[in-house]
PDB file of N, CA and C in Angstrom:
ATOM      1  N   UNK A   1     166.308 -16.128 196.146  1.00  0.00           N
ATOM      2  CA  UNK A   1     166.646 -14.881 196.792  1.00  0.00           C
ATOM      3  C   UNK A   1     165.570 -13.837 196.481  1.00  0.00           C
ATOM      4  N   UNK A   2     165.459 -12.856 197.209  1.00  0.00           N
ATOM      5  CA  UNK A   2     164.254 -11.847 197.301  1.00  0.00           C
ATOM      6  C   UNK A   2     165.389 -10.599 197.560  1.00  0.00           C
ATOM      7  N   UNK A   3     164.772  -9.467 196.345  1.00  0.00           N
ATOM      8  CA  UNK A   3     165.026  -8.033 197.208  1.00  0.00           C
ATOM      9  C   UNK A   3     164.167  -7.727 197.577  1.00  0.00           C
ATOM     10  N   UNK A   4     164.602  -6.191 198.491  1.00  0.00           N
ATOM     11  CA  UNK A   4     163.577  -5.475 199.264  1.00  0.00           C
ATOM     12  C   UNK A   4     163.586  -3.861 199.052  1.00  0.00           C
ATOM     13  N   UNK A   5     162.277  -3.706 199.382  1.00  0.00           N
ATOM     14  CA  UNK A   5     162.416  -1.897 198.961  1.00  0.00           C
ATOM     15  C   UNK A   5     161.504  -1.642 199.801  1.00  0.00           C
ATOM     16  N   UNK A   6     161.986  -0.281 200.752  1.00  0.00           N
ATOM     17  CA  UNK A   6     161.607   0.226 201.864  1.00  0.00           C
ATOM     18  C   UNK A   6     160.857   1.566 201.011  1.00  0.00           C
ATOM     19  N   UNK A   7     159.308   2.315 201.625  1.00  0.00           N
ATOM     20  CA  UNK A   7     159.130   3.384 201.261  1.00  0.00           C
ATOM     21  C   UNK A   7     158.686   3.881 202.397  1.00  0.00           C
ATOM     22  N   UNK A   8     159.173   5.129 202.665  1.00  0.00           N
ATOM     23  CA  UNK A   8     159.127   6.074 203.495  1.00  0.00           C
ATOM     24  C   UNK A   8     157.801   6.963 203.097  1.00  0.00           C
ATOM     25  N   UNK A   9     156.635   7.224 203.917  1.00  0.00           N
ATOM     26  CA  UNK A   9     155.898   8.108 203.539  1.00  0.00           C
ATOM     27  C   UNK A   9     155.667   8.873 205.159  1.00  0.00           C
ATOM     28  N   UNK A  10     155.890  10.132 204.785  1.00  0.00           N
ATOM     29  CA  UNK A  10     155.695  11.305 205.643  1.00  0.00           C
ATOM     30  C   UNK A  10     153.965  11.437 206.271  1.00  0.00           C
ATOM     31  N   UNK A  11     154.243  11.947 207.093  1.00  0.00           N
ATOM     32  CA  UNK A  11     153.012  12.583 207.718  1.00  0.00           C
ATOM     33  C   UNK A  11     153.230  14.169 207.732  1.00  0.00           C
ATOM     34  N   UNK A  12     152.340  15.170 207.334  1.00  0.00           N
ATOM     35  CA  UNK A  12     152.033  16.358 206.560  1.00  0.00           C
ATOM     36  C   UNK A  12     152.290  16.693 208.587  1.00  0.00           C
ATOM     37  N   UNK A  13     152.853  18.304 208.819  1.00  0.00           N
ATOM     38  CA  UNK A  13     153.063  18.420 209.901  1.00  0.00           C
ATOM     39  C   UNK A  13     151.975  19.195 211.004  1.00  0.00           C
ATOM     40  N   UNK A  14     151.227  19.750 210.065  1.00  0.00           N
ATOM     41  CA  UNK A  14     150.536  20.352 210.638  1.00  0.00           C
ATOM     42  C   UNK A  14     148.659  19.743 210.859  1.00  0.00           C
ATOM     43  N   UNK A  15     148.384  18.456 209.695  1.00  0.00           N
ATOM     44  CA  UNK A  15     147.765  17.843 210.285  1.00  0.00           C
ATOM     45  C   UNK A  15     148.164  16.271 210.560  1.00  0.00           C
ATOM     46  N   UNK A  16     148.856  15.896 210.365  1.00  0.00           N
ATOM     47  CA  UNK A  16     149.021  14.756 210.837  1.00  0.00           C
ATOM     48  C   UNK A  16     149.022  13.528 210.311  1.00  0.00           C
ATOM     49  N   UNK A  17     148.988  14.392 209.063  1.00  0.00           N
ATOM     50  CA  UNK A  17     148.153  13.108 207.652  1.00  0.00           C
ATOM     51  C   UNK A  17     148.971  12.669 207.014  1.00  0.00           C
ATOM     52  N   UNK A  18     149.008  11.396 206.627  1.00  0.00           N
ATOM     53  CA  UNK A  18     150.071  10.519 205.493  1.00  0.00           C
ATOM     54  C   UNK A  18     150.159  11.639 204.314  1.00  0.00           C
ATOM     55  N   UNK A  19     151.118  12.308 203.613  1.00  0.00           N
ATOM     56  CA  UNK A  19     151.315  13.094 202.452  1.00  0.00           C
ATOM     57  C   UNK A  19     151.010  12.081 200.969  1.00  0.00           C
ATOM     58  N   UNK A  20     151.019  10.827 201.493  1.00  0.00           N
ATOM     59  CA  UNK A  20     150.676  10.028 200.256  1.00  0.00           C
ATOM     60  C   UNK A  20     149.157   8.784 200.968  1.00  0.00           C
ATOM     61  N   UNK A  21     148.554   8.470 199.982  1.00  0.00           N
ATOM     62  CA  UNK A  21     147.806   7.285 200.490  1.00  0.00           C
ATOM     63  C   UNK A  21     148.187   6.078 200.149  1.00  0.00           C
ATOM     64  N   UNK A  22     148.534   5.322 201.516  1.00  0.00           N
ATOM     65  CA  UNK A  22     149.318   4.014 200.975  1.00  0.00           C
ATOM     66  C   UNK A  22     148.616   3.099 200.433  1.00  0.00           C
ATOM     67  N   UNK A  23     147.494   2.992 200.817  1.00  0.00           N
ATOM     68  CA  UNK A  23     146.587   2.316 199.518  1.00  0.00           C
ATOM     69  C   UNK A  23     146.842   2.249 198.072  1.00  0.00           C
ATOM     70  N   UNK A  24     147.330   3.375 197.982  1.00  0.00           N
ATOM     71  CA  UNK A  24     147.602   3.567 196.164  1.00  0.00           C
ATOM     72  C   UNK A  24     149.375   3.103 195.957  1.00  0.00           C
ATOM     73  N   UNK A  25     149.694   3.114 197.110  1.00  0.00           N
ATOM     74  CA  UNK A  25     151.838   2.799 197.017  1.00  0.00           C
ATOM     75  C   UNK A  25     151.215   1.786 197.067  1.00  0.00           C
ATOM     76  N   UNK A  26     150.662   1.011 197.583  1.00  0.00           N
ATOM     77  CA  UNK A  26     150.791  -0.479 197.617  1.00  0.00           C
ATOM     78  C   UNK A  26     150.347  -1.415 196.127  1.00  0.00           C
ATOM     79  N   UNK A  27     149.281  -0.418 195.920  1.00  0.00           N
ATOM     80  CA  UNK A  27     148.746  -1.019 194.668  1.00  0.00           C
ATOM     81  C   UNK A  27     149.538  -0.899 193.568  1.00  0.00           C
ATOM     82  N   UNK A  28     150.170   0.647 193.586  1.00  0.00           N
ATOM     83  CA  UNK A  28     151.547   0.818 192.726  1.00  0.00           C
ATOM     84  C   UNK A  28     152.408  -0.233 192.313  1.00  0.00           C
ATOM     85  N   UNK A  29     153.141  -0.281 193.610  1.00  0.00           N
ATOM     86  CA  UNK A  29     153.816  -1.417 193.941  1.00  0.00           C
ATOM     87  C   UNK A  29     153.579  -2.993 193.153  1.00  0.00           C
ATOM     88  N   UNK A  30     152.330  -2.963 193.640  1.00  0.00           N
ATOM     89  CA  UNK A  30     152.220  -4.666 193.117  1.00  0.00           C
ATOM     90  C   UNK A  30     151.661  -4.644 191.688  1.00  0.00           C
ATOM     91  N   UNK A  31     151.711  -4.067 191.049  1.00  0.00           N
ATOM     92  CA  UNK A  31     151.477  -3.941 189.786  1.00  0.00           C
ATOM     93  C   UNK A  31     152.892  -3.850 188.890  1.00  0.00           C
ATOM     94  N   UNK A  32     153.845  -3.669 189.796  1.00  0.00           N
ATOM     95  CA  UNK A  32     155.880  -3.933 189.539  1.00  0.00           C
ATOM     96  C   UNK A  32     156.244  -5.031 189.695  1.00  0.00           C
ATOM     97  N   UNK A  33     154.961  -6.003 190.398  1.00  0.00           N
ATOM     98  CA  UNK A  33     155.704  -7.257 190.599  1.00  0.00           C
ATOM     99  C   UNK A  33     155.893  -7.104 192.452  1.00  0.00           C
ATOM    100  N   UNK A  34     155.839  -6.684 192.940  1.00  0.00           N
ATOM    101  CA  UNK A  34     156.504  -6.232 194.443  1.00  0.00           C
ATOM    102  C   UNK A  34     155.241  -6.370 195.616  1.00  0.00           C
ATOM    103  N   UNK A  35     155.580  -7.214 196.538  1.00  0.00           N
ATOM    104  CA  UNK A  35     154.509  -8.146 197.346  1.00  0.00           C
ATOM    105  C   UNK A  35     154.380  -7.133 198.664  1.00  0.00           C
ATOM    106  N   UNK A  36     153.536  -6.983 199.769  1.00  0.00           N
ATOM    107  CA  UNK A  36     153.293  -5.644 199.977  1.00  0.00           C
ATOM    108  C   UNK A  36     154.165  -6.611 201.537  1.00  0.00           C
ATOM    109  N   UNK A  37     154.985  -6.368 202.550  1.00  0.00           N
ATOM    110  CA  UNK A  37     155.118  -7.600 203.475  1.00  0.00           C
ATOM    111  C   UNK A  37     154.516  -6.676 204.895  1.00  0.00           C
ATOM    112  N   UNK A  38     154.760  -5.517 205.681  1.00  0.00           N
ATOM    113  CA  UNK A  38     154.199  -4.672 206.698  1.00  0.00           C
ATOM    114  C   UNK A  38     154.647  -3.237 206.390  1.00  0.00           C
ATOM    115  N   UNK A  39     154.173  -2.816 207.182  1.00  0.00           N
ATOM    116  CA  UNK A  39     154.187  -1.293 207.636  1.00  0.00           C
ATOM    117  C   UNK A  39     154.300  -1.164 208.537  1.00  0.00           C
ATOM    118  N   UNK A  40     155.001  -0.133 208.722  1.00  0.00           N
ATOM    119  CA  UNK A  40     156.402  -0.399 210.114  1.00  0.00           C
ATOM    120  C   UNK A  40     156.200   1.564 210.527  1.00  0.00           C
ATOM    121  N   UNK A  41     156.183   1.748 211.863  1.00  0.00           N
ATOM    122  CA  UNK A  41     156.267   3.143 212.337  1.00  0.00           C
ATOM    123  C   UNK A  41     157.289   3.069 213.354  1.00  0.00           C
ATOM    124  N   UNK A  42     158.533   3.617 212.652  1.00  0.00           N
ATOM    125  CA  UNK A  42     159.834   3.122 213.158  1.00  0.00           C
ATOM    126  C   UNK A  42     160.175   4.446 214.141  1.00  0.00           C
ATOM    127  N   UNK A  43     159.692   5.545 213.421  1.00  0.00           N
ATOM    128  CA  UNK A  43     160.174   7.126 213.968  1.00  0.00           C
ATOM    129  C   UNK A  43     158.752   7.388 215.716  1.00  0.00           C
ATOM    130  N   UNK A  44     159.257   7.611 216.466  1.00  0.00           N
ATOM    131  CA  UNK A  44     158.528   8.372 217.134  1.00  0.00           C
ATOM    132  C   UNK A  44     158.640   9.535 218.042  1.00  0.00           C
ATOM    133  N   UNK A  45     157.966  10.717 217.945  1.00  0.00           N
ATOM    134  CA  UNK A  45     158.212  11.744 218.665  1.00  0.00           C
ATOM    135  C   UNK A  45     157.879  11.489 219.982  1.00  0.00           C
ATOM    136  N   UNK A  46     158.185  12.868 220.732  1.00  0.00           N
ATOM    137  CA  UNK A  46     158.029  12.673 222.218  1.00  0.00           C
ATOM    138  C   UNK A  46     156.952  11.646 223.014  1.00  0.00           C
ATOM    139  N   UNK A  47     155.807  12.264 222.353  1.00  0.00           N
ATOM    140  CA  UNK A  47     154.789  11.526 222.506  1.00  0.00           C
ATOM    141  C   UNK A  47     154.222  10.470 221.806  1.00  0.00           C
ATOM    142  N   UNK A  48     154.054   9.233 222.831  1.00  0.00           N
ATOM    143  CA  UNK A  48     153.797   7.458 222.375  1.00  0.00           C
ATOM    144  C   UNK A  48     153.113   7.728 221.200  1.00  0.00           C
ATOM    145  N   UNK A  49     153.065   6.842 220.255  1.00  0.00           N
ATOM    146  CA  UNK A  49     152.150   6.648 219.384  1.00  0.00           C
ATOM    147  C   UNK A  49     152.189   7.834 218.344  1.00  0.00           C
ATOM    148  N   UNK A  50     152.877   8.880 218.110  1.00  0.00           N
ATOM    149  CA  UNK A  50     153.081  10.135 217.360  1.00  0.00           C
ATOM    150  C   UNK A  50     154.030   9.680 216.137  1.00  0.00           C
ATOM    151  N   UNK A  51     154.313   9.232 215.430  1.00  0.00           N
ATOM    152  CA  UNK A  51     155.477   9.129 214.657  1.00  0.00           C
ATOM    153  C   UNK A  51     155.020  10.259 213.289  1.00  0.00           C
ATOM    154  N   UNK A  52     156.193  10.622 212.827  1.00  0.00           N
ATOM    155  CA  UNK A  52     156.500  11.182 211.825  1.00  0.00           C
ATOM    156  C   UNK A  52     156.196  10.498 210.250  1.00  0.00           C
ATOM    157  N   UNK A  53     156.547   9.216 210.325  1.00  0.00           N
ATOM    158  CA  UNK A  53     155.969   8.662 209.207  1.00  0.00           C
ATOM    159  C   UNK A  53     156.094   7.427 209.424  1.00  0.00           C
ATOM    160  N   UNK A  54     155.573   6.928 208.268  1.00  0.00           N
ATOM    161  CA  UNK A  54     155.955   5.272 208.447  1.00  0.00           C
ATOM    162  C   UNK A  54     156.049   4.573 206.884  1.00  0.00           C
ATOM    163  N   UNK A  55     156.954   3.655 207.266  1.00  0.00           N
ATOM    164  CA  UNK A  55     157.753   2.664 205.936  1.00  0.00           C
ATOM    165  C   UNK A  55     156.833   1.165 205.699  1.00  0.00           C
ATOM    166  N   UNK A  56     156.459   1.187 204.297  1.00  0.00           N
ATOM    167  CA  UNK A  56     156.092   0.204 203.446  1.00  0.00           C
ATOM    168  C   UNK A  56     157.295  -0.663 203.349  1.00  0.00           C
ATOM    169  N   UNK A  57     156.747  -2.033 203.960  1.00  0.00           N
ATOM    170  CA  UNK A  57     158.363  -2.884 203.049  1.00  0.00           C
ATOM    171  C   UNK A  57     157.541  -3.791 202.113  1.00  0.00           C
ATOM    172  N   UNK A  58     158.795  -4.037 201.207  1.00  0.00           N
ATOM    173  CA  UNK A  58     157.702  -5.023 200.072  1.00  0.00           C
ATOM    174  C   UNK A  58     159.076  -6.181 199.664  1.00  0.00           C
ATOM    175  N   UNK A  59     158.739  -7.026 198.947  1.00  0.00           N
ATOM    176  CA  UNK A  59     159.988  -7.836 198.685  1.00  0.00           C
ATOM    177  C   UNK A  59     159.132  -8.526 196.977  1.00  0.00           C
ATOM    178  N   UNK A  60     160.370  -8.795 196.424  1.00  0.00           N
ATOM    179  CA  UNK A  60     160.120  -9.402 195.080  1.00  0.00           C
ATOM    180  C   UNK A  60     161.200 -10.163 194.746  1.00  0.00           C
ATOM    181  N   UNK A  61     160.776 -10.885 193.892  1.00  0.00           N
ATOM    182  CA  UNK A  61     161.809 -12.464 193.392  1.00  0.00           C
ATOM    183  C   UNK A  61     163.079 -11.902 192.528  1.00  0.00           C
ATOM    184  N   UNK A  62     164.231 -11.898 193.245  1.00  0.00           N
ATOM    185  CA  UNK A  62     165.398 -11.330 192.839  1.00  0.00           C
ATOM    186  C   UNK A  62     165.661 -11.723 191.510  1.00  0.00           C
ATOM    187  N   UNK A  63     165.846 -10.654 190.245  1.00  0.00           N
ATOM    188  CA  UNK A  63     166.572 -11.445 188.731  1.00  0.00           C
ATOM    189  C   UNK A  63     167.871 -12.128 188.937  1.00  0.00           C
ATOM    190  N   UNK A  64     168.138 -13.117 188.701  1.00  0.00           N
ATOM    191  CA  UNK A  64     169.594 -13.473 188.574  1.00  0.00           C
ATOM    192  C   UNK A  64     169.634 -14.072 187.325  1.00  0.00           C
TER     193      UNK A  64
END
């Protein structure tokens, strides 16, 4: 079994910019043990291709 952990990172509103660099969540991440799986831009505003932010999923080998 595998869990999963979703991270949400924002885009800053006035330029447009990731508020975090996922380069460094990811590396974060796998240094917890936690495998990096996509990045997903689930939110979108009016206009195509605009989203608000987008989610890191990662998954790791469940303790039991």
């Amino acid at each position: 079994m595998y869990e999963y952990k979703f991270v949400k990172i924002e885009f800053k509103k006035i330029t447009g910019r990731p508020t975090e660099d996922y380069r460094e969540v990811i590396n974060n991440h796998a240094k917890e043990g936690w495998r990096f799986i996509q990045i997903l831009t689930p939110d979108f505003t009016s206009a195509p291709g605009l989203g608000t932010y987008f989610e890191l999923i990662f998954e790791r080998p469940q303790n039991t």
